[in-house]
C-alpha atoms as a PDB file:
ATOM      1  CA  UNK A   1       0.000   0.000   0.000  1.00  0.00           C
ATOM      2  CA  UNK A   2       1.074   3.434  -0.902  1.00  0.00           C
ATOM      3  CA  UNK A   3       0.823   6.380   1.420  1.00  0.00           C
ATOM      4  CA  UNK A   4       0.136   9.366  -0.510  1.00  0.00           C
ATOM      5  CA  UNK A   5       0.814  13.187   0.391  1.00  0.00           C
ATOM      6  CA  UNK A   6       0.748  14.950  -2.608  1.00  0.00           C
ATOM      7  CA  UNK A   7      -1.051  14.976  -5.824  1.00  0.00           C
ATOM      8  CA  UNK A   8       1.995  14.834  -7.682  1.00  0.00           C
ATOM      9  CA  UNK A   9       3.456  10.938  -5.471  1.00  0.00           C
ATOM     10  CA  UNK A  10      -0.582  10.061  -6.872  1.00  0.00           C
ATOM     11  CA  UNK A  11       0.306  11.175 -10.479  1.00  0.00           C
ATOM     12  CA  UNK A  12       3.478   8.599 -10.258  1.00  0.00           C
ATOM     13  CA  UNK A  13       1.701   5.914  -8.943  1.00  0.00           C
ATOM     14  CA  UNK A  14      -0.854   6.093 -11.341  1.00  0.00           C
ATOM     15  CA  UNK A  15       1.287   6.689 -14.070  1.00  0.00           C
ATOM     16  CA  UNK A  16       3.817   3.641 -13.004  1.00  0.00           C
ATOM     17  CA  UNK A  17       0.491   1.585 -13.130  1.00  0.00           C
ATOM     18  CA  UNK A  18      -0.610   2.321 -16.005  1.00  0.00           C
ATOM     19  CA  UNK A  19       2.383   1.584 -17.266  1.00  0.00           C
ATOM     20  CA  UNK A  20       3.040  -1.537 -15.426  1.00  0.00           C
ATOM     21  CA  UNK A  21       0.125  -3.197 -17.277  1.00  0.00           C
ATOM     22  CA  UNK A  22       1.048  -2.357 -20.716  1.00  0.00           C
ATOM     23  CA  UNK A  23      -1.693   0.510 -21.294  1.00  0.00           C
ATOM     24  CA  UNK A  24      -1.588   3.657 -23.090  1.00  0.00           C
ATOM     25  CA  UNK A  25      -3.165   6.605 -22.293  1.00  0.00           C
ATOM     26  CA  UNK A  26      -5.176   6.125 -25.089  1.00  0.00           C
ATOM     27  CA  UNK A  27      -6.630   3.090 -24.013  1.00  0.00           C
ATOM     28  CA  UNK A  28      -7.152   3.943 -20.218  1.00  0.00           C
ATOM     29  CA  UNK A  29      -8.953   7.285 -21.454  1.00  0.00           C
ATOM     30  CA  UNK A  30     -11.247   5.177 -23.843  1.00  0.00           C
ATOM     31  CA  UNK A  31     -12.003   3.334 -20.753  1.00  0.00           C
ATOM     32  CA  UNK A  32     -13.205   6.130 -18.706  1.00  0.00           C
ATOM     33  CA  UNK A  33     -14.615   8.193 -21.084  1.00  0.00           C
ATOM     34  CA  UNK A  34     -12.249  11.450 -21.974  1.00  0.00           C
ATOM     35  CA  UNK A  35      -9.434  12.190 -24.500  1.00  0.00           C
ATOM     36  CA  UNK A  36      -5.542  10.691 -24.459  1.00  0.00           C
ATOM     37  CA  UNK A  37      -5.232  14.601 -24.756  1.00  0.00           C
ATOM     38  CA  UNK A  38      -7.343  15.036 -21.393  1.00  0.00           C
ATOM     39  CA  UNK A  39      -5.501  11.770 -19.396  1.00  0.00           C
ATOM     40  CA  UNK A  40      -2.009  13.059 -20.623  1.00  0.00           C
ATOM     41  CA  UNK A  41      -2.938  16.906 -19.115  1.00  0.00           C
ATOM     42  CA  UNK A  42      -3.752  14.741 -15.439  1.00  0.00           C
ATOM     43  CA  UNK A  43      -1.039  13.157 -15.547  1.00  0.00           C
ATOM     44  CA  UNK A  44       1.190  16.028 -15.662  1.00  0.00           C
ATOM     45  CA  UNK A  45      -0.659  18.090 -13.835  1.00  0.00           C
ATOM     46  CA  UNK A  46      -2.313  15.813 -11.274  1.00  0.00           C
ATOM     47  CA  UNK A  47      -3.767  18.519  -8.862  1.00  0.00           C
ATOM     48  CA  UNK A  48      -6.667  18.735 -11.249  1.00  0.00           C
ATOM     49  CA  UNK A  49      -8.108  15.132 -10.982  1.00  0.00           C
ATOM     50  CA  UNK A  50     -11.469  15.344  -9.418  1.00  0.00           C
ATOM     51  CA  UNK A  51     -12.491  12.775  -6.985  1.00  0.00           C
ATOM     52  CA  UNK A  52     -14.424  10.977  -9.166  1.00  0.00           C
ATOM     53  CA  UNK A  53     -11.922  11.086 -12.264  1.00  0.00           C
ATOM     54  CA  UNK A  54      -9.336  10.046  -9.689  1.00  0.00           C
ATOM     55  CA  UNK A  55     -11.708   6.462  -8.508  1.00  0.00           C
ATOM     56  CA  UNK A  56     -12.454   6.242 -12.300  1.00  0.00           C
ATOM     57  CA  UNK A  57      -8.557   6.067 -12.861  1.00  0.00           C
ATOM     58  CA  UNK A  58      -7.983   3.871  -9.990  1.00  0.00           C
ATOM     59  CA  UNK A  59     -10.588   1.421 -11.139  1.00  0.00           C
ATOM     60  CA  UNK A  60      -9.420   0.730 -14.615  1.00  0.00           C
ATOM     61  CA  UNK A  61      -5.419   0.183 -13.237  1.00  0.00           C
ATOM     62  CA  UNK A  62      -6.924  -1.920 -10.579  1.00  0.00           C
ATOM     63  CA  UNK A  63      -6.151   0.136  -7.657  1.00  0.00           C
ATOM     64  CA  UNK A  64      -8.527   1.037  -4.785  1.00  0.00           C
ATOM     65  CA  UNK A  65      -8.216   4.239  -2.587  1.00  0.00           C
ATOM     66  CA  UNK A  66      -8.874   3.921   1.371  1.00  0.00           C
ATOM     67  CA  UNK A  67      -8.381   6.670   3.552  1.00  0.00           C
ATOM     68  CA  UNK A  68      -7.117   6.166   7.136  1.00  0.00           C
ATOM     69  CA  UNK A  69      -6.068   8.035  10.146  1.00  0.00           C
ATOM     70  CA  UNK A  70      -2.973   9.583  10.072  1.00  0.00           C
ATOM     71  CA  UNK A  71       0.049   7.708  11.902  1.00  0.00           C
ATOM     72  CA  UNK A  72       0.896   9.409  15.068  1.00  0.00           C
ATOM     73  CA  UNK A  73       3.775  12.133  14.627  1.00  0.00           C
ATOM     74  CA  UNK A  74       6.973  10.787  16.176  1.00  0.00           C
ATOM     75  CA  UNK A  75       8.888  12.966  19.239  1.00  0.00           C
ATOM     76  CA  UNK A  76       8.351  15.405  21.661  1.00  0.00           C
ATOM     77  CA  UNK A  77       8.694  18.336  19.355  1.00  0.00           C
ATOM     78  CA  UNK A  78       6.185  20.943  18.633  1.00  0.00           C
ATOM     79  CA  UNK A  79       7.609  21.141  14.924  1.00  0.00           C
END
């Protein structure tokens, strides 16, 4: 499982997936409806997926997304 904090670590997960299983961008789009023009923009710029592009995504590499409480910070430090 991958813990995410940033749009862009999603954008390389995704990306490494899709890749992974042999898929172009052409093909994933098809799958969920939107251009390779459109998938190839997300992938560079991954802080515009929406939620539901995002589970759309996810679903097609296989992938499921699961949110969690955050691990307790380490240390005695305020910062």
């Amino acid at each position: 499982m991958s813990r995410l904090s940033s749009a862009q670590q999603a954008a390389e997960l995704l990306v490494g997936r899709r890749k992974a299983l042999g898929l172009s961008q052409a093909e994933v789009a098809a799958q969920i409806g939107i251009s390779q023009n459109r998938l190839s923009e997300l992938e560079s710029r991954p802080e515009r997926l929406t939620l539901d592009r995002l589970l759309a995504l996810a679903g097609v590499l296989g992938l499921e997304l699961a949110l969690g409480d955050q691990a307790p910070m380490q240390g005695d430090s305020e910062w």
